[in-house]
Protein backbone atom coordinates (compact mmCIF):
# COMPACT_ATOMS: atom_id res chain seq x y z
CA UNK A 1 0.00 0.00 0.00
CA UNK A 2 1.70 3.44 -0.68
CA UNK A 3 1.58 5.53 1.92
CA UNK A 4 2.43 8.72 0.64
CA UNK A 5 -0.57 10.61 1.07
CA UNK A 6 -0.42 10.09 4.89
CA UNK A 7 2.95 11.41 4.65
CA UNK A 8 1.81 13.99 2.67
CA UNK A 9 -1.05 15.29 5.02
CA UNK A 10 0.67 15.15 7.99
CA UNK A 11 3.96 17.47 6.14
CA UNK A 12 1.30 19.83 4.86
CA UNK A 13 -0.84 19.86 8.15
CA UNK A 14 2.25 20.50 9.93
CA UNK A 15 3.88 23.06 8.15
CA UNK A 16 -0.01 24.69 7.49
CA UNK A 17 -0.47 24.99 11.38
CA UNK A 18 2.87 26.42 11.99
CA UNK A 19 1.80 29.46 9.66
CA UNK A 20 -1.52 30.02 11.27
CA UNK A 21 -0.18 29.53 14.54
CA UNK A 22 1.95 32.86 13.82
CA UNK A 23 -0.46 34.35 11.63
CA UNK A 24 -3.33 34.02 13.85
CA UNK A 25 -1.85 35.09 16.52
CA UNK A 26 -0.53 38.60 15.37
CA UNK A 27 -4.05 38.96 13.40
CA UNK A 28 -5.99 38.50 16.59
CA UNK A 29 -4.29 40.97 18.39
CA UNK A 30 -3.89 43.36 15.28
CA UNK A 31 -7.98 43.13 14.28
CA UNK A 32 -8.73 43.28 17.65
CA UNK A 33 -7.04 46.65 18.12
CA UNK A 34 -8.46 48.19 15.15
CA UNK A 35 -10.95 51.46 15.85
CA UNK A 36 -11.85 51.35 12.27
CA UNK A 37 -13.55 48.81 9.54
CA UNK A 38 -12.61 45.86 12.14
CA UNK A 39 -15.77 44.37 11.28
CA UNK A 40 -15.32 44.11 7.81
CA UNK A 41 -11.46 42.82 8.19
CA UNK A 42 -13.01 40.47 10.37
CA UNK A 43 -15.39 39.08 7.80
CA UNK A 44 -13.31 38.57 5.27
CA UNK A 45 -10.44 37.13 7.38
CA UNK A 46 -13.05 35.03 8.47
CA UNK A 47 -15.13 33.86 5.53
CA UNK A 48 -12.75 31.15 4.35
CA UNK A 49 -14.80 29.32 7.53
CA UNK A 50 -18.08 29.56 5.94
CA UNK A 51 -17.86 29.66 2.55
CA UNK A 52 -17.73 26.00 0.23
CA UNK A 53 -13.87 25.03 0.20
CA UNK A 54 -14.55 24.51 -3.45
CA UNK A 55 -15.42 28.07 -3.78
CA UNK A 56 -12.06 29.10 -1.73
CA UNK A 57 -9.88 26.29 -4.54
CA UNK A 58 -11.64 28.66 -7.52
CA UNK A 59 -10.80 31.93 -5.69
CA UNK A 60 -7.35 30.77 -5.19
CA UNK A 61 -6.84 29.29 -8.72
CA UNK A 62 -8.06 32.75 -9.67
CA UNK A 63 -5.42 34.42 -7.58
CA UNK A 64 -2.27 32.24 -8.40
CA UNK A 65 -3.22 30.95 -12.00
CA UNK A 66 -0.89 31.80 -14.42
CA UNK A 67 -2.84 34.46 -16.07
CA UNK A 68 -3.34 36.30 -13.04
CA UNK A 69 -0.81 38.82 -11.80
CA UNK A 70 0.65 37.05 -8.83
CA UNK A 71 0.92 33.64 -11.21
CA UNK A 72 2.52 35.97 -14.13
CA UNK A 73 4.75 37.51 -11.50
CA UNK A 74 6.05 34.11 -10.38
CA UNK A 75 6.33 32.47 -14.10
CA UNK A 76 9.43 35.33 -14.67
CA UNK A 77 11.35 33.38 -11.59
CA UNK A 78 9.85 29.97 -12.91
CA UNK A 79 8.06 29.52 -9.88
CA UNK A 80 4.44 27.31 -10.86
CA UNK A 81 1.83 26.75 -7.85
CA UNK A 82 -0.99 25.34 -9.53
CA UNK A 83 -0.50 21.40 -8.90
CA UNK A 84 2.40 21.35 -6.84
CA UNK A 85 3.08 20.54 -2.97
CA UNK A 86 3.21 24.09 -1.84
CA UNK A 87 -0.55 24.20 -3.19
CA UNK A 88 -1.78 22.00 -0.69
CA UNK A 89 0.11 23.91 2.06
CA UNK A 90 -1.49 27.43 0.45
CA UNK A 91 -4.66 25.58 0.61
CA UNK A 92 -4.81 23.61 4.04
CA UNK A 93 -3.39 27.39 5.69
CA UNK A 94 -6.35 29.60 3.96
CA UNK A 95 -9.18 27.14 5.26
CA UNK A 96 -7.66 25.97 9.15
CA UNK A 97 -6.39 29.95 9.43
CA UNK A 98 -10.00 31.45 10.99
CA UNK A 99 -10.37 28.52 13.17
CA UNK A 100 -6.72 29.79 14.59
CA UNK A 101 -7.90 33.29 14.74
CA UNK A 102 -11.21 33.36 15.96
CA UNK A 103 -10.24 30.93 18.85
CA UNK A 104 -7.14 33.29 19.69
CA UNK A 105 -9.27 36.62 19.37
CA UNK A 106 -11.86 35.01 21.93
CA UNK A 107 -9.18 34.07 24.47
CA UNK A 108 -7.65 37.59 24.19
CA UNK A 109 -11.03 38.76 25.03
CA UNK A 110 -11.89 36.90 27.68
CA UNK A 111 -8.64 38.44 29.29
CA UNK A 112 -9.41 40.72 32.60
CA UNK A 113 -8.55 44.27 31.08
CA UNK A 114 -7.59 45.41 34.83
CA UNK A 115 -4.57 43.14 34.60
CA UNK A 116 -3.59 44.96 31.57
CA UNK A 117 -4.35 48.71 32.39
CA UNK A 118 -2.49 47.32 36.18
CA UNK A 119 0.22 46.66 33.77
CA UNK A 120 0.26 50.00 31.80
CA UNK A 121 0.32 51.51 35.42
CA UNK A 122 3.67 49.76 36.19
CA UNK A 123 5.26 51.11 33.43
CA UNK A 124 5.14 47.92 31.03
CA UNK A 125 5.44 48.11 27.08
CA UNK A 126 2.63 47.22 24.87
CA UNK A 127 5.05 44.33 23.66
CA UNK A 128 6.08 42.68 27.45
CA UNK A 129 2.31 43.69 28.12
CA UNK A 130 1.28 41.02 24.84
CA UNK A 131 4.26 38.31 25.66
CA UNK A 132 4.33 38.27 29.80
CA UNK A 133 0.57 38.87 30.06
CA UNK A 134 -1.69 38.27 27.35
CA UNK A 135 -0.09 35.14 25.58
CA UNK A 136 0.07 33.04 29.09
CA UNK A 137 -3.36 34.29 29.86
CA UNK A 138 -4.54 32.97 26.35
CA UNK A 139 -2.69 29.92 26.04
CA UNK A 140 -5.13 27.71 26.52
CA UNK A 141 -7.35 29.21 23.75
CA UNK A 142 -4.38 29.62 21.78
CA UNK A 143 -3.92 25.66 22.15
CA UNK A 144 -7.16 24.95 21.07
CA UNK A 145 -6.91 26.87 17.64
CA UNK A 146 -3.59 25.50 17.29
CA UNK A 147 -5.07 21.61 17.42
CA UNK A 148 -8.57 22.69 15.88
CA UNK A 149 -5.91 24.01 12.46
CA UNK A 150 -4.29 21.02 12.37
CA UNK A 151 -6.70 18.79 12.16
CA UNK A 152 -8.86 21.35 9.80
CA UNK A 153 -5.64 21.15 7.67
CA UNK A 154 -5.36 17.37 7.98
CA UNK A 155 -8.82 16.42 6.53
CA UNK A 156 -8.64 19.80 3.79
CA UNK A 157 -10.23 18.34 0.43
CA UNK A 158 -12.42 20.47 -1.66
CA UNK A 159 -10.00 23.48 -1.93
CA UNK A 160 -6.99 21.31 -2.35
CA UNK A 161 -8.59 18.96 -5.21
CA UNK A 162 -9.44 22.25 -7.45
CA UNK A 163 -5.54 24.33 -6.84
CA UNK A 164 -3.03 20.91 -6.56
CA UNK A 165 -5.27 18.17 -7.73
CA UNK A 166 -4.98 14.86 -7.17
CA UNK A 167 -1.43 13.93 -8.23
CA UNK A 168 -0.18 10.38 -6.71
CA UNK A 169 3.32 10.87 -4.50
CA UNK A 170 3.24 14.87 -4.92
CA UNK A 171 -0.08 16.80 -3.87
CA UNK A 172 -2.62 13.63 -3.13
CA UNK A 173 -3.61 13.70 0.70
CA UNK A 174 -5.64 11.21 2.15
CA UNK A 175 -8.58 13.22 1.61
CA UNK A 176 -8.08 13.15 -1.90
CA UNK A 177 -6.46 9.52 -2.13
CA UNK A 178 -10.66 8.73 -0.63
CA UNK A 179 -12.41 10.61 -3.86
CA UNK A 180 -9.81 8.93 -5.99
CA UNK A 181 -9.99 5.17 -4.24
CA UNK A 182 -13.96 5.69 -4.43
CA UNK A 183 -13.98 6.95 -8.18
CA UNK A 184 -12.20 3.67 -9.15
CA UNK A 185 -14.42 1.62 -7.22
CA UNK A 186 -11.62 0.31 -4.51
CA UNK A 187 -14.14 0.85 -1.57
CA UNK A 188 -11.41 -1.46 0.49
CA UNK A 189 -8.87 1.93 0.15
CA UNK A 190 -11.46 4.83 1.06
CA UNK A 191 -12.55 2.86 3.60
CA UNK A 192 -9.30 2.44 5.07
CA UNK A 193 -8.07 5.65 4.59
CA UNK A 194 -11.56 7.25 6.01
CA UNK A 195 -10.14 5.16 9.49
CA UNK A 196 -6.88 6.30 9.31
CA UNK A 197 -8.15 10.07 8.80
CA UNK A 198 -10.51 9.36 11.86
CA UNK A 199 -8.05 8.17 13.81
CA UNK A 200 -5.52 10.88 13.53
CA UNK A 201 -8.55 13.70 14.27
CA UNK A 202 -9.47 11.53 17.38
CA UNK A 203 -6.11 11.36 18.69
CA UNK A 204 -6.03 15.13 17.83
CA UNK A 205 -9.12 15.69 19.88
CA UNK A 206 -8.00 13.86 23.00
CA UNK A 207 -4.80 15.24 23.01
CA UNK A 208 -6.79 18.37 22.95
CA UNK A 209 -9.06 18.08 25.59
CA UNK A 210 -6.57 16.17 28.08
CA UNK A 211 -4.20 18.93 27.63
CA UNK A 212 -6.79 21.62 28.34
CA UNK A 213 -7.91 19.76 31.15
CA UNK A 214 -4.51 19.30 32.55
CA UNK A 215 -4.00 23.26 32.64
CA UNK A 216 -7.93 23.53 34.04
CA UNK A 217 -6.79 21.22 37.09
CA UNK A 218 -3.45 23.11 37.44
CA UNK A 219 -5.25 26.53 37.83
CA UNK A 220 -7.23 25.68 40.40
């Protein structure tokens, strides 16, 4: 049995949750900050969440095609997205990144604001104020989104399929190795793979919520 789209969606899961880990951070605490338009930023930040992940695949094909500007930009260093690894790392990041941020955004907010104007009073920078305050203070919230991405990144299908396809050894995931095992009729191979996908979001899950409890039981 070849096993490279496990290896495959657990590389671009990984790598895809490491970017929205630091992207959704900093756009949590940027968005949240902003006196102006916030919530439109936040809807469109957001949208990827809600809208078809087929629909995000056309929007990004749009975007990085090669008769768009960004794809004709990157054809003069011979640089091609469309149907290559990075695609399913563009793809599994744009979909698992509002899960990141809207679960880091709520933990900043639930943060006591005395602690931080107590803070301002002492003399403390905005940026010690975000690193020695807020971050601890969020962390479990921050943990969440960071396990939530992953395993939104892990299972990623319909935007994937439509910007890197479904190419054996190089951009199929085990999302995609399921459509492709079903539309040749090998029900033995989705089925196994659906397990194997199950299992990995369980163990994701678990992980999750024993780690969450862990810090609960340690608080009090």
């Amino acid at each position: 049995m070849d096993l490279s789209p496990l290896y495959i969606s657990v590389k671009t899961a990984g790598l895809a949750t490491v970017i929205t880990f630091v992207l959704g951070i900093y756009a949590a605490r940027y968005i949240r900050g902003l006196r102006r338009f916030q919530g439109i930023v936040d809807g469109i930040i957001t949208l990827p969440l809600v809208l078809p992940p087929t629909v995000v695949g056309f929007f990004l094909l749009l975007f990085l095609g090669r008769n768009s500007f960004v794809g004709q930009f990157l054809n003069l260093f011979d640089i091609n997205i469309i149907f290559s690894w990075p695609a399913t790392v563009i793809t599994a990041t744009v979909v698992s990144f509002p899960l990141m941020y809207r679960t880091t955004r709520g933990a900043f907010e639930q943060i006591d604001r005395d602690l931080i104007a107590a803070a301002r009073t002492l003399g403390m920078s905005e940026e010690k104020i975000f690193w020695k305050i807020v971050i601890p203070l969020a962390k479990p919230g921050i943990m969440a989104g960071t396990v939530l991405s992953f395993a939104r990144a892990l299972g990623e299908f319909g935007a994937t399929i439509m910007l890197a396809g479904n190419i054996p050894g190089k951009t199929q995931t085990m999302s995609t190795a399921i459509y492709a095992a079903v539309q040749a009729n090998d029900q033995e191979s989705a089925f196994l793979w659906a397990i194997i996908i199950i299992i990995f979001s369980l163990l994701v899950m678990m992980f999750m919520n024993y780690w969450l409890k862990k810090q609960k039981s340690m608080i009090e």
